[in-house]
Protein backbone atom coordinates (compact mmCIF):
# COMPACT_ATOMS: atom_id res chain seq x y z
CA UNK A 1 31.49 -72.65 2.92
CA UNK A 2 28.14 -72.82 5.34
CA UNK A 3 29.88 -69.93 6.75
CA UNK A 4 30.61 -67.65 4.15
CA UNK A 5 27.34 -68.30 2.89
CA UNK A 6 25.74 -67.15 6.20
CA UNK A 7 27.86 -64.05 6.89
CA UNK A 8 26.99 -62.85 3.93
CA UNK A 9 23.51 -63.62 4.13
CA UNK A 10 23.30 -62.06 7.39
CA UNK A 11 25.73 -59.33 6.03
CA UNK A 12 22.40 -58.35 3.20
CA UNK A 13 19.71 -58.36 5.97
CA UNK A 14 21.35 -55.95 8.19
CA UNK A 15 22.01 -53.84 4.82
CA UNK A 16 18.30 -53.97 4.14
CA UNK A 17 17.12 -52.78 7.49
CA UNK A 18 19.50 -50.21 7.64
CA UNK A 19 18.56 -48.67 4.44
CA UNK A 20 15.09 -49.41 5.45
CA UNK A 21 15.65 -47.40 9.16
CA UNK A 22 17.34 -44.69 7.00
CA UNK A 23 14.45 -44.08 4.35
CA UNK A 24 11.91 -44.34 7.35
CA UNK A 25 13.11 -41.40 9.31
CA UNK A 26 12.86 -39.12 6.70
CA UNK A 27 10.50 -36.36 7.28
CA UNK A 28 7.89 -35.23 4.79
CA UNK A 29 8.20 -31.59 4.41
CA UNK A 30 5.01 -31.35 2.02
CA UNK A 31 2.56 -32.02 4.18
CA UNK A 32 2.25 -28.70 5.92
CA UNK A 33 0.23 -26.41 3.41
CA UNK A 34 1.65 -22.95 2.45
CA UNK A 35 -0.50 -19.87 2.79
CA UNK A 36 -2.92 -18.44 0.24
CA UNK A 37 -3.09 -15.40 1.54
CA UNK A 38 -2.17 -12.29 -0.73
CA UNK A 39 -3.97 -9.11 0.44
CA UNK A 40 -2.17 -5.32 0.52
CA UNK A 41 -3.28 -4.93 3.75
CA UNK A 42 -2.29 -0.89 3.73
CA UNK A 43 -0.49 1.51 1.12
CA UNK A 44 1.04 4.91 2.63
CA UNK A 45 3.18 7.52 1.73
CA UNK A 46 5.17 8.98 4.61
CA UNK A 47 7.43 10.85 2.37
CA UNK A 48 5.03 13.57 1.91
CA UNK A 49 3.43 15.94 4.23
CA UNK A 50 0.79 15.21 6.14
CA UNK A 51 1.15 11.20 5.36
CA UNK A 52 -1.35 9.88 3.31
CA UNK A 53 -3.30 6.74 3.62
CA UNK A 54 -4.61 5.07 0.06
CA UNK A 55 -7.87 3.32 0.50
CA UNK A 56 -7.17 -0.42 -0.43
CA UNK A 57 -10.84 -1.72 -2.07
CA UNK A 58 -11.01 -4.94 -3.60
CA UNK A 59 -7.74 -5.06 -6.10
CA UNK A 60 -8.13 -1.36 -6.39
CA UNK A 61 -6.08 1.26 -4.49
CA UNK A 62 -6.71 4.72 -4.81
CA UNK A 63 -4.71 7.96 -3.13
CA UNK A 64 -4.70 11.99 -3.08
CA UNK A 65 -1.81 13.52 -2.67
CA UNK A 66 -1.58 16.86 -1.37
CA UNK A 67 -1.45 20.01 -3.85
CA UNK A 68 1.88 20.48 -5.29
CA UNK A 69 3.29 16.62 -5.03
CA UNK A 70 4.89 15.28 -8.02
CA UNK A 71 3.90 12.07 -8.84
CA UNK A 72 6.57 11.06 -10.59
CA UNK A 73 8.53 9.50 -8.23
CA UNK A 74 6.86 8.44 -4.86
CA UNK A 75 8.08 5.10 -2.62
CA UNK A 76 4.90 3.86 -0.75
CA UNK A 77 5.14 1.77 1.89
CA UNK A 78 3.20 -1.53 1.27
CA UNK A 79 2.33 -4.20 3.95
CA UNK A 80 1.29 -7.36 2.62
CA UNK A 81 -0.37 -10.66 4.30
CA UNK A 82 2.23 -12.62 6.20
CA UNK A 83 3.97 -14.75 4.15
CA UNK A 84 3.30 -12.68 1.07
CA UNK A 85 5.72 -10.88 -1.19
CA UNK A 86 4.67 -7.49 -3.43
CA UNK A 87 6.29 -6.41 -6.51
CA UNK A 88 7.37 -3.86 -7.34
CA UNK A 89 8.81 -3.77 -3.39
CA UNK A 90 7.70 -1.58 -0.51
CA UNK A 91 9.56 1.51 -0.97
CA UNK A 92 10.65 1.62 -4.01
CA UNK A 93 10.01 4.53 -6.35
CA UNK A 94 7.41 4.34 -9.10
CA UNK A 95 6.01 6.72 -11.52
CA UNK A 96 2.30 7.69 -10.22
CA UNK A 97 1.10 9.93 -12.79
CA UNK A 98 -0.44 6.69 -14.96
CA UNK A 99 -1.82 3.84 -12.58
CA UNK A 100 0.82 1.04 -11.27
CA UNK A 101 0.42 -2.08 -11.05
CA UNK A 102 1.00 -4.11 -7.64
CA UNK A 103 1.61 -7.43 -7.77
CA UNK A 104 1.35 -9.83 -4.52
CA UNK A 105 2.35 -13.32 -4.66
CA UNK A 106 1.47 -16.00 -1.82
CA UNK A 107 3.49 -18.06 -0.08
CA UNK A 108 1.66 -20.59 -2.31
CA UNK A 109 2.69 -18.96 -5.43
CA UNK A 110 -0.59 -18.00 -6.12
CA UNK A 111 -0.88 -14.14 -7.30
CA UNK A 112 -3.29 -11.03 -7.32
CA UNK A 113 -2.72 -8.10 -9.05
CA UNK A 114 -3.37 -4.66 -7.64
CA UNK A 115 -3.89 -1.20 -9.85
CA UNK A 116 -2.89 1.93 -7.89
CA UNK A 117 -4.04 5.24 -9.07
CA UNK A 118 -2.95 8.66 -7.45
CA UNK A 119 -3.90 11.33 -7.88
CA UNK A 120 -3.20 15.59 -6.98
CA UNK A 121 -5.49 17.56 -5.08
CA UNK A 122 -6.63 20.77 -7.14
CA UNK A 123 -7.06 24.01 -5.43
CA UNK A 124 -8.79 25.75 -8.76
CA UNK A 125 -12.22 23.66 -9.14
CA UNK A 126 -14.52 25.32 -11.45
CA UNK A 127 -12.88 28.41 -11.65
CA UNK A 128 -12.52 28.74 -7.98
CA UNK A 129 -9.61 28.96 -5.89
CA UNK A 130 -9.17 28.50 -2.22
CA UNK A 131 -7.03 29.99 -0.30
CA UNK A 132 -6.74 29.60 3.68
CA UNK A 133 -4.89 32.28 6.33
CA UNK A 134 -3.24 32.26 9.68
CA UNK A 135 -6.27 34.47 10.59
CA UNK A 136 -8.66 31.94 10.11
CA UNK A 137 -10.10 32.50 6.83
CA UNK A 138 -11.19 30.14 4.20
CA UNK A 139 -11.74 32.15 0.74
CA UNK A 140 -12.71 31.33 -2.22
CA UNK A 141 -11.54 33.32 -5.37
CA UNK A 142 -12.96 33.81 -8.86
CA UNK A 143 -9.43 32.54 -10.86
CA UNK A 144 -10.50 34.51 -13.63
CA UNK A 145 -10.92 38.33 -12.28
CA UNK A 146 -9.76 37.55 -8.95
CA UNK A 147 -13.02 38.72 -7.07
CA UNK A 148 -13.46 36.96 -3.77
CA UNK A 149 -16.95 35.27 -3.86
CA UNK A 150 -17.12 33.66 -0.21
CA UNK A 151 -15.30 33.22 3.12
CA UNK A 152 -15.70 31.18 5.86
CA UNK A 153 -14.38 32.02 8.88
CA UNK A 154 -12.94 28.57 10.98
CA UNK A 155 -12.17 28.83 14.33
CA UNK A 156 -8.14 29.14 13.96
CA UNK A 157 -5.78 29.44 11.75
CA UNK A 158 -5.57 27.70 8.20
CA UNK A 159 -2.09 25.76 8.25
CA UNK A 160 -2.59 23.71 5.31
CA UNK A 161 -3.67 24.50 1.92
CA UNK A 162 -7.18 24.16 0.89
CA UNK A 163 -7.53 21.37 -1.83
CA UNK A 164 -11.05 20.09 -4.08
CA UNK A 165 -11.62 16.36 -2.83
CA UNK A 166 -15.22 14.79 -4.54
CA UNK A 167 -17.03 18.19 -4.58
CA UNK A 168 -16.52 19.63 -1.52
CA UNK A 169 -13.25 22.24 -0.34
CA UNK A 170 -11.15 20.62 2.23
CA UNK A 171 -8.15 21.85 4.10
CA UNK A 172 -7.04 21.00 7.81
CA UNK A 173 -7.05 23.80 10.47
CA UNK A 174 -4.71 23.89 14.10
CA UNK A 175 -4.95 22.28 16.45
CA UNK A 176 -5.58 19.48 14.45
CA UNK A 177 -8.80 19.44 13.36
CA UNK A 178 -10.63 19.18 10.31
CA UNK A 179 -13.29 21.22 8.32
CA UNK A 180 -15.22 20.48 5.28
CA UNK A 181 -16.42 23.13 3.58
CA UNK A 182 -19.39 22.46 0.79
CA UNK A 183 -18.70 24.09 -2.42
């Protein structure tokens, strides 16, 4: 009976310090913290020619896209802080022509929320339109009578069309460079 009594008693102990070994090797997974980090770190659109960059400000992202894009369907391509996830996804379409909404989530789960508004650049400001040429000339036209009521010549041809960015005419002359015009 002594014996039963310590084979079994013996038997328990070694059951206790196993389970004890057991539950001491695990590993604690929660100790390493997850990242806060939730930035758009750059919004593009490569679909459309030349690229465009949106400036990213705060939880504000604003574009121009170049005369004659639709807006309502562009994919931008959206990199986030590592770790971080955006929806709606990087390169999927969205409808541009009201602001969007962008939201970023951290690997902590924490969020911020992003409002993107695009817009079109005009070529008619003010009743004015601009027209560029292969021979170098920048002209603006009255859109009314169609009088021309200045030119500027550039220094090569005009291979883009001229657009109205923040009060002043813009377009992009070869070999890439880039003239601002004040109008």
């Amino acid at each position: 009976m002594k014996t039963t009594f310590n084979t079994r008693f013996l038997l328990s102990v070694s059951m206790a310090l196993l389970i004890a070994l057991v539950a001491a090797c695990k590993k604690d997974t929660d100790t390493v913290p997850r990242s806060s980090a939730k930035a758009i770190t750059s919004f593009t659109f490569g679909s459309v020619s030349p690229d465009v960059v949106a400036t990213v400000s705060g939880n504000t992202i604003i574009g121009t896209l170049p005369l004659g894009t639709s807006l309502s369907s562009l994919a931008p391509t959206i990199v986030v802080s590592d770790k971080a996830t955006v929806s709606p996804a990087s390169g999927v379409a969205q409808d541009f022509s009201k602001p969007v909404i962008y939201t970023v989530t951290a690997e902590d789960g924490t969020t911020q929320a992003y409002t993107a508004t695009m817009t079109v650049a005009q070529s008619v400001h003010n009743g004015l339109v601009y027209v560029g040429n292969l021979d170098g000339l920048l002209v603006a036209i009255d859109a009314a009578t169609g009088a021309k009521k200045w030119e500027f010549k550039a220094g090569d041809a005009i291979n883009a069309t001229p657009h109205r960015q923040q009060r002043r005419s813009r377009t992009s002359f070869s070999p890439n460079l880039f003239y601002c015009q004040y109008a």
